[in-house]
Protein backbone atom coordinates (compact mmCIF):
# COMPACT_ATOMS: atom_id res chain seq x y z
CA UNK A 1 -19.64 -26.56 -26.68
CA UNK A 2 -19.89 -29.49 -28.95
CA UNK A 3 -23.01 -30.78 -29.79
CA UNK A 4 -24.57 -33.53 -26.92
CA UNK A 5 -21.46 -32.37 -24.47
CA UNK A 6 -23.30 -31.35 -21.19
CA UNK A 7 -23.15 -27.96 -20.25
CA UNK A 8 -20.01 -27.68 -17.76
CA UNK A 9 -20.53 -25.31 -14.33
CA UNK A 10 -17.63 -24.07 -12.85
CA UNK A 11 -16.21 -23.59 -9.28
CA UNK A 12 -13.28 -23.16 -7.08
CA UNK A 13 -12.84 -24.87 -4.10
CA UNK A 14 -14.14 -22.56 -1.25
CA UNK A 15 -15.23 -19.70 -3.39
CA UNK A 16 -18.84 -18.94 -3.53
CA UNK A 17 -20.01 -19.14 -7.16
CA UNK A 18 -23.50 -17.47 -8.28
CA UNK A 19 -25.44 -18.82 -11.24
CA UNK A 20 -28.71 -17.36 -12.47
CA UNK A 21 -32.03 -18.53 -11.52
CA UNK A 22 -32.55 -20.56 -15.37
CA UNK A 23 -28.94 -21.57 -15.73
CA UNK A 24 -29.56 -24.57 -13.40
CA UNK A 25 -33.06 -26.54 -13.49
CA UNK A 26 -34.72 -26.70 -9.77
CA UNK A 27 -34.28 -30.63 -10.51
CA UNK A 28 -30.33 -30.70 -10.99
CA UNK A 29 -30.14 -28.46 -7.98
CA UNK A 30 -32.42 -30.69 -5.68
CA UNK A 31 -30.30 -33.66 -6.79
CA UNK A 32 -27.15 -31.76 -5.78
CA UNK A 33 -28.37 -31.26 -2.43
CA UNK A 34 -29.82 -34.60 -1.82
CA UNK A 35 -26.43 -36.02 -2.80
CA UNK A 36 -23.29 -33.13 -1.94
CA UNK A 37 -25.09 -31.44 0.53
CA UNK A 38 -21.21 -32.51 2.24
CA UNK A 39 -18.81 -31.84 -0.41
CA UNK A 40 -20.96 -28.40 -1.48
CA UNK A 41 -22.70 -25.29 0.26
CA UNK A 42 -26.21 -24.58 -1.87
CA UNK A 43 -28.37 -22.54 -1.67
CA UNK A 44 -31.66 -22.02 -4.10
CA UNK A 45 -32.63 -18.82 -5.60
CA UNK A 46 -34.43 -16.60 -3.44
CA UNK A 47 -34.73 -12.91 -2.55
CA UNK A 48 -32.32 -13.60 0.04
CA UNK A 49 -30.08 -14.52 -2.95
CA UNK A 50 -30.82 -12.15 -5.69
CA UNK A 51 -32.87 -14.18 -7.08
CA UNK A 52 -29.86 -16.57 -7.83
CA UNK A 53 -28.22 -19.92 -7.32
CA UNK A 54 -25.00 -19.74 -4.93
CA UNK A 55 -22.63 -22.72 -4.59
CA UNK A 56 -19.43 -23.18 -2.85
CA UNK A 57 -17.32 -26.45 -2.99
CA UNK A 58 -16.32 -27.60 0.74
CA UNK A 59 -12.73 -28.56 -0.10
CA UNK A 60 -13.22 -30.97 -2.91
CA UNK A 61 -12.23 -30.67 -6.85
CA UNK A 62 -12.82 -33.10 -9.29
CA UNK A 63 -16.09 -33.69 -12.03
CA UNK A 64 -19.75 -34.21 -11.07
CA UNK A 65 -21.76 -35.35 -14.20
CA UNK A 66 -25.58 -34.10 -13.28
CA UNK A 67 -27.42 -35.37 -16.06
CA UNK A 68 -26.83 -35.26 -19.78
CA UNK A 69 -26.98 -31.27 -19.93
CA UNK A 70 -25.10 -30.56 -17.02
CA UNK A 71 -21.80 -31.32 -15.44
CA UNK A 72 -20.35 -29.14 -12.32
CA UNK A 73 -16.36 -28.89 -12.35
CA UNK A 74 -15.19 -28.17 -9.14
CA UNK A 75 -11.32 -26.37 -9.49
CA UNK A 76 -8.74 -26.77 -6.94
CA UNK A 77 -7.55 -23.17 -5.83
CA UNK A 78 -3.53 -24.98 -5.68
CA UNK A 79 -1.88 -25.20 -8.50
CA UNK A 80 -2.64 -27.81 -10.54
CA UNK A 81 0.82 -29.02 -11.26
CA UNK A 82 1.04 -29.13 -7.66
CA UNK A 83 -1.98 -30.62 -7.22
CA UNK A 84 -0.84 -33.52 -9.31
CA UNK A 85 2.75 -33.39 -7.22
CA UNK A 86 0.06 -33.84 -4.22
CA UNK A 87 -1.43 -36.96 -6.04
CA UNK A 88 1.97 -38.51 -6.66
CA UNK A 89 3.47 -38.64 -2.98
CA UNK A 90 -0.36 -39.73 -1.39
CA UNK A 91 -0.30 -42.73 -3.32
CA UNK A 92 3.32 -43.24 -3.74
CA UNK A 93 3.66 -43.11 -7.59
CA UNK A 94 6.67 -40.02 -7.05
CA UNK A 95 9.42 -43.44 -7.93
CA UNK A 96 7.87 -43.99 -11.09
CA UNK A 97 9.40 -42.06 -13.78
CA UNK A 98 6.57 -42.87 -16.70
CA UNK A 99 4.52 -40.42 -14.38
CA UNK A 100 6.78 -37.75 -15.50
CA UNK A 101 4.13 -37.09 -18.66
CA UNK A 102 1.39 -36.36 -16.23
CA UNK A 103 2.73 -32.99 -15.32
CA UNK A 104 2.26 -31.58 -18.88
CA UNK A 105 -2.30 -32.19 -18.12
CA UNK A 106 -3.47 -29.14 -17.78
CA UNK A 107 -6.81 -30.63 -15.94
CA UNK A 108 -7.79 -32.88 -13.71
CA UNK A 109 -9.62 -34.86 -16.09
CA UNK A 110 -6.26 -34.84 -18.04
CA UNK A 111 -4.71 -36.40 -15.35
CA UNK A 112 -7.69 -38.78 -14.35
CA UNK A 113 -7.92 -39.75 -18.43
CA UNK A 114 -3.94 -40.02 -18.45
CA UNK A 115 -3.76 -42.27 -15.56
CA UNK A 116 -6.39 -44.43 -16.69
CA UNK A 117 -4.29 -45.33 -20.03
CA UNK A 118 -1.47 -45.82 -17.98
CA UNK A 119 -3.29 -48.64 -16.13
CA UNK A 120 -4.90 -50.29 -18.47
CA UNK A 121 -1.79 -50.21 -20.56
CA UNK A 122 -0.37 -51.89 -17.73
CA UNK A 123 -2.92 -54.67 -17.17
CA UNK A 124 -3.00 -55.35 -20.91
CA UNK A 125 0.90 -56.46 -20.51
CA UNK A 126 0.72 -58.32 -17.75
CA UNK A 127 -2.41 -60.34 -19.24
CA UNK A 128 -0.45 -60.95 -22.06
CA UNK A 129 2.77 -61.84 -19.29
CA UNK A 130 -0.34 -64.19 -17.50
CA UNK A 131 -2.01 -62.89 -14.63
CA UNK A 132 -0.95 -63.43 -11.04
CA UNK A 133 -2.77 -66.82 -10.25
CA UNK A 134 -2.42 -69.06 -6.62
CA UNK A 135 -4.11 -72.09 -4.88
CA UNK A 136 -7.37 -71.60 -3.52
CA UNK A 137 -9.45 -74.08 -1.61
CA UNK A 138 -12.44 -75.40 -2.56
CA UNK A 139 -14.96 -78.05 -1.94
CA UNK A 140 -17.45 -79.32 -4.41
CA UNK A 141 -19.77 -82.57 -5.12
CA UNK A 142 -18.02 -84.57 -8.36
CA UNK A 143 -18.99 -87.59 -9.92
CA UNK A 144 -14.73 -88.32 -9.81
CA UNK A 145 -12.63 -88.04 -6.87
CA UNK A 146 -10.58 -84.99 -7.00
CA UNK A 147 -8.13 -84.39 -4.27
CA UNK A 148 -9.21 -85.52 -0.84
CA UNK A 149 -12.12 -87.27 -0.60
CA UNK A 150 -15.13 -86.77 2.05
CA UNK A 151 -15.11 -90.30 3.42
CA UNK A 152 -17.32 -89.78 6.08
CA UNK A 153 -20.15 -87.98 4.16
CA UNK A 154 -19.68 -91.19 1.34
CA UNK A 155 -20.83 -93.42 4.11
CA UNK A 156 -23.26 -91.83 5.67
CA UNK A 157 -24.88 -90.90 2.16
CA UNK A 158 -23.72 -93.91 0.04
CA UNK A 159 -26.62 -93.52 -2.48
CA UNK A 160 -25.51 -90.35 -4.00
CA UNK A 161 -23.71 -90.57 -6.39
CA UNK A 162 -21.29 -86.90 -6.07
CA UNK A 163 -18.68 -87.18 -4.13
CA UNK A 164 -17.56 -84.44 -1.87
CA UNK A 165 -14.04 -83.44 -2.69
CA UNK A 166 -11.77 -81.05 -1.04
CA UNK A 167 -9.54 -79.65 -3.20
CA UNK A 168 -6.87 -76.97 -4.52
CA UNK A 169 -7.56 -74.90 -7.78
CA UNK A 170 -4.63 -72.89 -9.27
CA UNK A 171 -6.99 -70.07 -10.24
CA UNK A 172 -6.31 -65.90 -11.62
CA UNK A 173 -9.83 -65.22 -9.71
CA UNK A 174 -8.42 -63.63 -6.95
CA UNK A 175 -8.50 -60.69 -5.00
CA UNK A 176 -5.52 -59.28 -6.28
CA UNK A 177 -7.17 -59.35 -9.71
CA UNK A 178 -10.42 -58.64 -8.93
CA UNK A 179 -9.40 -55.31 -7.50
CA UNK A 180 -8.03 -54.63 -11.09
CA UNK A 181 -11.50 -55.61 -13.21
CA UNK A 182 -13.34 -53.74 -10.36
CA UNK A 183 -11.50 -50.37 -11.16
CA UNK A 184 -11.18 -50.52 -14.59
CA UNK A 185 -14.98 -51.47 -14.16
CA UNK A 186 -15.44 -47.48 -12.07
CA UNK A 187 -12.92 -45.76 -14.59
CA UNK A 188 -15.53 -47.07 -17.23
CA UNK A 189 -18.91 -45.50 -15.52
CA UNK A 190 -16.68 -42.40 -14.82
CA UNK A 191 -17.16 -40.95 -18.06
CA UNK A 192 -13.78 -39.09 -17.96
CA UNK A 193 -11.79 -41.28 -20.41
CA UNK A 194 -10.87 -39.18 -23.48
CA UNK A 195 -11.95 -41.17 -26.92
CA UNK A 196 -8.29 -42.11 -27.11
CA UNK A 197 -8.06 -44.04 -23.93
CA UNK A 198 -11.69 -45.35 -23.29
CA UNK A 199 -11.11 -48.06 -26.16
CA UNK A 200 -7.63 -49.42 -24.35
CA UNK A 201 -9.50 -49.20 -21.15
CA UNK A 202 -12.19 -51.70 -22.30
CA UNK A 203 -10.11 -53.62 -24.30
CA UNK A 204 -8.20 -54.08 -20.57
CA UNK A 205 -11.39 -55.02 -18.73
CA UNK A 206 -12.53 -57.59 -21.81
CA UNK A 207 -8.83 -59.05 -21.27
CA UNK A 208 -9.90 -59.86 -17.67
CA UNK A 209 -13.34 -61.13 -18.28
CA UNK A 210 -13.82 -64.98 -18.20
CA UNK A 211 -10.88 -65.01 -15.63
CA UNK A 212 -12.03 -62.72 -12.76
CA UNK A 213 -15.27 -62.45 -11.15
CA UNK A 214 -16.03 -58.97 -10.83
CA UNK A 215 -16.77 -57.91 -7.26
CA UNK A 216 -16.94 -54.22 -5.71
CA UNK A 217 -13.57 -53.77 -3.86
CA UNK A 218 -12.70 -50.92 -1.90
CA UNK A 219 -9.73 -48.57 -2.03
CA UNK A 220 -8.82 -50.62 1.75
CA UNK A 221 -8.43 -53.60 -0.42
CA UNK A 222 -5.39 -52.06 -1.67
CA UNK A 223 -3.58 -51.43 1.37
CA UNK A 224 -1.45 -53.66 3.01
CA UNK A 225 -1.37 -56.76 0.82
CA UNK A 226 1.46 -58.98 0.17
CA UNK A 227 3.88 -59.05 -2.82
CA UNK A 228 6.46 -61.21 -3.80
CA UNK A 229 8.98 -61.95 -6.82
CA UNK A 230 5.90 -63.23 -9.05
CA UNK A 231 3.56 -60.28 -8.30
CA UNK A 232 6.10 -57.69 -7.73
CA UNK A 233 4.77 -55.07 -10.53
CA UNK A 234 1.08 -55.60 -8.76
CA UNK A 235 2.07 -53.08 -6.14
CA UNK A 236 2.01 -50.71 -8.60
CA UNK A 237 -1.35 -51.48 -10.12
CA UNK A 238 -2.81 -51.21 -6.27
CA UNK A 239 -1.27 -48.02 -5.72
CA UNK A 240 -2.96 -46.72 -8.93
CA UNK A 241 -6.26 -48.50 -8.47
CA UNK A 242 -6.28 -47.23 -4.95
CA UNK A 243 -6.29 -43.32 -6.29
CA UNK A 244 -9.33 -44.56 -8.74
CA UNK A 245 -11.30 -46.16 -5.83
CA UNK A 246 -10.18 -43.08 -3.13
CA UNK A 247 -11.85 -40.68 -5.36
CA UNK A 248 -14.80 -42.29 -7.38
CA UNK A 249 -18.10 -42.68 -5.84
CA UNK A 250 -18.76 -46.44 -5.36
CA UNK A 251 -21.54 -47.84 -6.54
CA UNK A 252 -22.59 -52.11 -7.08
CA UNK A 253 -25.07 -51.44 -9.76
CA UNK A 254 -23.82 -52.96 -12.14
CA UNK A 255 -26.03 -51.88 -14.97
CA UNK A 256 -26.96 -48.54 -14.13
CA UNK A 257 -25.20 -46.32 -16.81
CA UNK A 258 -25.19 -43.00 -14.75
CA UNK A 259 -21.74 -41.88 -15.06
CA UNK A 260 -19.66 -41.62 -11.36
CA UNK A 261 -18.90 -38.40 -9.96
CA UNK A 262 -14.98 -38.09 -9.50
CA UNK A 263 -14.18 -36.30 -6.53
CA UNK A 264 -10.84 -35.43 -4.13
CA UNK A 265 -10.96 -34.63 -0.87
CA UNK A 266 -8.44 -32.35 -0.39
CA UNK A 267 -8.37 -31.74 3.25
CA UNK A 268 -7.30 -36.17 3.44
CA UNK A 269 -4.87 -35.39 0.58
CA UNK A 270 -3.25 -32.48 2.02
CA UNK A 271 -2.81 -34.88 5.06
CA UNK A 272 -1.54 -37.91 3.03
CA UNK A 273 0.51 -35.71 0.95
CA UNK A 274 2.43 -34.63 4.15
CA UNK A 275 2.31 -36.79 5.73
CA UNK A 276 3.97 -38.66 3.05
CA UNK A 277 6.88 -36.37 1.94
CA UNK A 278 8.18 -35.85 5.52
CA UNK A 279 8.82 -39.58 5.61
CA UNK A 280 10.54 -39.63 2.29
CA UNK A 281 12.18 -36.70 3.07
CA UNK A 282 12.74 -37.20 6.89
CA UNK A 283 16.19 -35.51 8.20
CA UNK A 284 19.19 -38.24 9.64
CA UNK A 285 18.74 -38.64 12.93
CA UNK A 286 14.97 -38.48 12.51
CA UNK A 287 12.11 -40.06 11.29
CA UNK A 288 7.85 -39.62 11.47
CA UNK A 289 5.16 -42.11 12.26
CA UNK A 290 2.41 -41.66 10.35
CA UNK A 291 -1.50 -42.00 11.81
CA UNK A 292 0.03 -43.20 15.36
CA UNK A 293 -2.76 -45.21 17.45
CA UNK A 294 -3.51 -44.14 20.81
CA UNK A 295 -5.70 -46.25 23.65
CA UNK A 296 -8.01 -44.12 25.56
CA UNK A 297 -9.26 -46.91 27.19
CA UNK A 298 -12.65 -48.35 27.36
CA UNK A 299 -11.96 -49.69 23.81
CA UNK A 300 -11.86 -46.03 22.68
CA UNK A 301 -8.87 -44.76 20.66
CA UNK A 302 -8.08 -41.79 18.34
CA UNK A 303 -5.06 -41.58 15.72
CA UNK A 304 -2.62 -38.43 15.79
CA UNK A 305 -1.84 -37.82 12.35
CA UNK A 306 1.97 -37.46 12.74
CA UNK A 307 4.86 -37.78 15.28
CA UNK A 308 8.41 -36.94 14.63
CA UNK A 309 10.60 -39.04 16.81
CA UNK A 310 14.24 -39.48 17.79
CA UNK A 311 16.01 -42.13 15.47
CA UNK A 312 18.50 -43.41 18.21
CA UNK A 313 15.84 -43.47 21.05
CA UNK A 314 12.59 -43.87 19.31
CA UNK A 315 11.22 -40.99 21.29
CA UNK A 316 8.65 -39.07 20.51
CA UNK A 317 9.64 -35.21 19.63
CA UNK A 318 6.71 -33.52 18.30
CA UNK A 319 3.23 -34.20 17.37
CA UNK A 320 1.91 -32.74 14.01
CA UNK A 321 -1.48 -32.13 12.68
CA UNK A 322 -2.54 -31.00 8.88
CA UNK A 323 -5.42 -28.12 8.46
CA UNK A 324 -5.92 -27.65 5.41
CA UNK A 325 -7.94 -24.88 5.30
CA UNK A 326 -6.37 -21.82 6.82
CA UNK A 327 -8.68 -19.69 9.10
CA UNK A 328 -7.54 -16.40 10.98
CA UNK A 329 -6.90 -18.33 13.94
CA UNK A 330 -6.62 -21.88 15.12
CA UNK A 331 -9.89 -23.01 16.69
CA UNK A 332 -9.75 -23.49 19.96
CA UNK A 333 -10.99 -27.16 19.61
CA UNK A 334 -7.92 -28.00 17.37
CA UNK A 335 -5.74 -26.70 20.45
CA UNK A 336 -7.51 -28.87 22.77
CA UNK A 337 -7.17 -31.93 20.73
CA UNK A 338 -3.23 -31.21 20.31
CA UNK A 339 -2.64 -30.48 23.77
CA UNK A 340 -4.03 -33.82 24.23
CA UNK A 341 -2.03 -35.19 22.20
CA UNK A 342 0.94 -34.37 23.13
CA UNK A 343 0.29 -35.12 26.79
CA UNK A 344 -0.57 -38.48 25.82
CA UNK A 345 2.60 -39.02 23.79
CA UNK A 346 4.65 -37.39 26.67
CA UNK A 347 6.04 -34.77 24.46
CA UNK A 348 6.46 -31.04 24.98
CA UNK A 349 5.91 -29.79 21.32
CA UNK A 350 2.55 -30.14 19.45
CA UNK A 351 2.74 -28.51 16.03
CA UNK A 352 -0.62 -27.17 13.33
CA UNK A 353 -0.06 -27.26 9.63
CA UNK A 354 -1.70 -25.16 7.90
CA UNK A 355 -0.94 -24.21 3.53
CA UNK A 356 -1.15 -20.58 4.19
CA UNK A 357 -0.11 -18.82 6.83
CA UNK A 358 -2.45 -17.45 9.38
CA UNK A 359 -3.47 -13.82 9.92
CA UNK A 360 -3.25 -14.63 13.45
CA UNK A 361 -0.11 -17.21 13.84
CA UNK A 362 -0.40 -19.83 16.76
CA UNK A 363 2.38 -19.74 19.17
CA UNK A 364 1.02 -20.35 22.80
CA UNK A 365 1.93 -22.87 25.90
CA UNK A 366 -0.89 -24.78 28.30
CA UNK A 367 1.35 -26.19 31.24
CA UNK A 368 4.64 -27.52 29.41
CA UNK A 369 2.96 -27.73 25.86
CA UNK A 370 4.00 -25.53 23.31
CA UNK A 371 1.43 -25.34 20.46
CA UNK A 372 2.34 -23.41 17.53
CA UNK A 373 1.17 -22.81 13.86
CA UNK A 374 3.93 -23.90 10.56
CA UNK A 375 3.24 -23.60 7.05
CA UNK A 376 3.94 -26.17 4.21
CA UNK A 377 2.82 -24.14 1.61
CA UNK A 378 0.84 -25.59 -1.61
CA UNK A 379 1.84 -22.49 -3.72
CA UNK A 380 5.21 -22.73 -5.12
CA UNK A 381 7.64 -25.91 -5.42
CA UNK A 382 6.49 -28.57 -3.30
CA UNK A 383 9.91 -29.72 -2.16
CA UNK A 384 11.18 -26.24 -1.24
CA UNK A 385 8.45 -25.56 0.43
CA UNK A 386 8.62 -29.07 2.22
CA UNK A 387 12.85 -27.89 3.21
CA UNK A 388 11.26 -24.43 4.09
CA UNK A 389 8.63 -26.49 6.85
CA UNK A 390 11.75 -28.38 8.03
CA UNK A 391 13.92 -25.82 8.69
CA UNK A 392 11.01 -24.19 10.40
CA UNK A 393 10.37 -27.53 12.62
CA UNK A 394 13.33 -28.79 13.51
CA UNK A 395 14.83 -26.01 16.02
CA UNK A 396 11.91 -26.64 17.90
CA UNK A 397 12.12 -29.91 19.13
């Protein structure tokens, strides 16, 4: 370990990982449960224990910096070229072919640091293009009239001597490239950056300073926002930004210099990851809804995560649900829900996927409703086993 790197603690996702009693300070570990008590099972050393610290991350890889000492890694138990194949689809980078590189990181970080450079890389060309920049309203007292003019509060105030003008500025400082300073503002406080891409990433962020305000933007702030032939190549820097924001705490402090903890959720990127491969992948005569909207009534609603529906008639075929962790059996809840769903959709078919197969496969009927367990395995090739799931699917509906 090189001298003032923090000591790093390692774990796999879902695997309980014991530590001696010294090897963590009771501080770090009361800190960890005040603040991943979600995201991490902990328990202190006691005589239950052995004497010894056991901790087990709850589905989620990625870096948590504890103090200056210590760091906890958390590993995913996929692949991690898959992992990154996972990344890719979720946030709809798979088109871009300078992403080819990232396969060849053989960490996380790798790909977090790698990703980064690739951003700020990107932002540094298009400041030196000239950033996106539109009319915004504004209003402001002048001592010179500057488009319309507030007649009625120059009467009614004819002693003072600003003058209330409404007006359009042609102005970078929007949100389009605020969400840019904002993330390269997180990537910063991450501490992740190798010593080769934390220069070009402030470099990036000084580029944007003077021209955008900087103001906390969430990873929604990505989604759904217009483009058009002069800020075509921003769609790109959302998608990125939004896998930055997705997966690093938030924070508005803006000079605090704790480094961010960098964490994936892997049970909402198993889903996303699905989710969105069977939609770029979708057999003719086919195609899948994603996170379909359903009225309960009584302004109550809940979201099935997937439907695969008839191309010519737009019905629906099957609905599908992601587990990603893979019990012995399905829970009985999960059941419930899909039999629900499907009799709200008025389908026949309702459909678990899990990555692994289960020791007890579901395959059961409630009325009309056939549930049933399918694997789209996170262990080999990701589009194999993506034509395996289809092949699996498909004679069912």
């Amino acid at each position: 370990m090189k001298s003032g790197q923090p000591r790093i603690l390692e774990l796999t996702e879902y695997a309980t990982q014991s530590f001696h009693s010294d090897e963590i300070p009771e501080a770090v570990g009361i800190e960890l449960f005040k603040k991943y008590k979600n995201q991490l099972n902990i328990d202190f050393p006691t005589y239950k224990t052995g004497n010894k610290w056991q901790l087990k991350s709850n589905g989620w890889v990625g870096y948590i910096p504890l103090s200056t000492q210590f760091a906890l890694k958390l590993n995913p138990k996929v692949p991690i070229k898959n992992l990154f194949g996972m990344l890719e689809y979720a946030y709809t980078l798979k088109s871009f072919r300078f992403l080819e590189g990232l396969m060849d990181c053989e960490s996380l970080e790798e790909f977090y640091s790698h990703l980064a450079y690739v951003l700020a890389q990107r932002i540094l060309e298009r400041c030196r293009k000239g950033l996106y920049r539109t009319y915004l309203p504004k209003t402001e007292q002048l001592s010179y009239v500057r488009g319309k003019l507030d007649v009625r509060q120059a009467i009614q105030n004819p002693w003072n001597i600003k003058l209330k003008c409404h007006y359009e500025e042609h102005t970078a400082d929007i949100k389009e490239n605020q969400i840019l300073a904002w993330t390269l503002f997180i990537i910063g406080r991450s501490g992740l950056c190798s010593e080769r891409v934390s220069p070009t990433v402030r470099k990036a962020y000084h580029a944007l300073q003077g021209l955008v305000t900087l103001q906390p933007c969430s990873s929604q702030y990505c989604i759904g926002r217009q483009y058009n032939r002069l800020n075509e190549d921003y769609r790109l820097l959302h998608n990125i930004c939004r896998f930055f924001l997705d997966n690093t705490a938030p924070t508005h402090e803006r000079g605090d210099r704790t480094m961010l903890p960098f964490l994936v959720d892997m049970a909402k990127l198993y889903e996303s990851f699905v989710a969105e491969w069977l939609k770029e992948n979708a057999p003719k005569g086919y195609f899948f809804k994603q996170q379909h909207q359903v009225e309960i009534g009584q302004n109550r609603r809940f979201s099935i995560d997937l439907l695969l529906c008839d191309a010519a008639t737009g019905e629906t075929l099957a609905v599908l649900d992601t587990k990603y962790k893979a019990p012995d059996k399905a829970a009985d809840a999960d059941i419930h829900q899909m039999v629900s769903y499907a009799t709200t959709t008025k389908c026949n078919q309702a459909i678990l996927i899990y990555p692994k197969q289960l020791t007890q496969p579901l395959d059961v009927k409630s009325d009309d409703i056939q549930i049933r367990s399918l694997i789209f395995s996170l262990d080999d090739n990701l589009d194999s086993a993506g034509q395996t799931f289809l092949k699996n699917l498909l004679p069912l509906c």
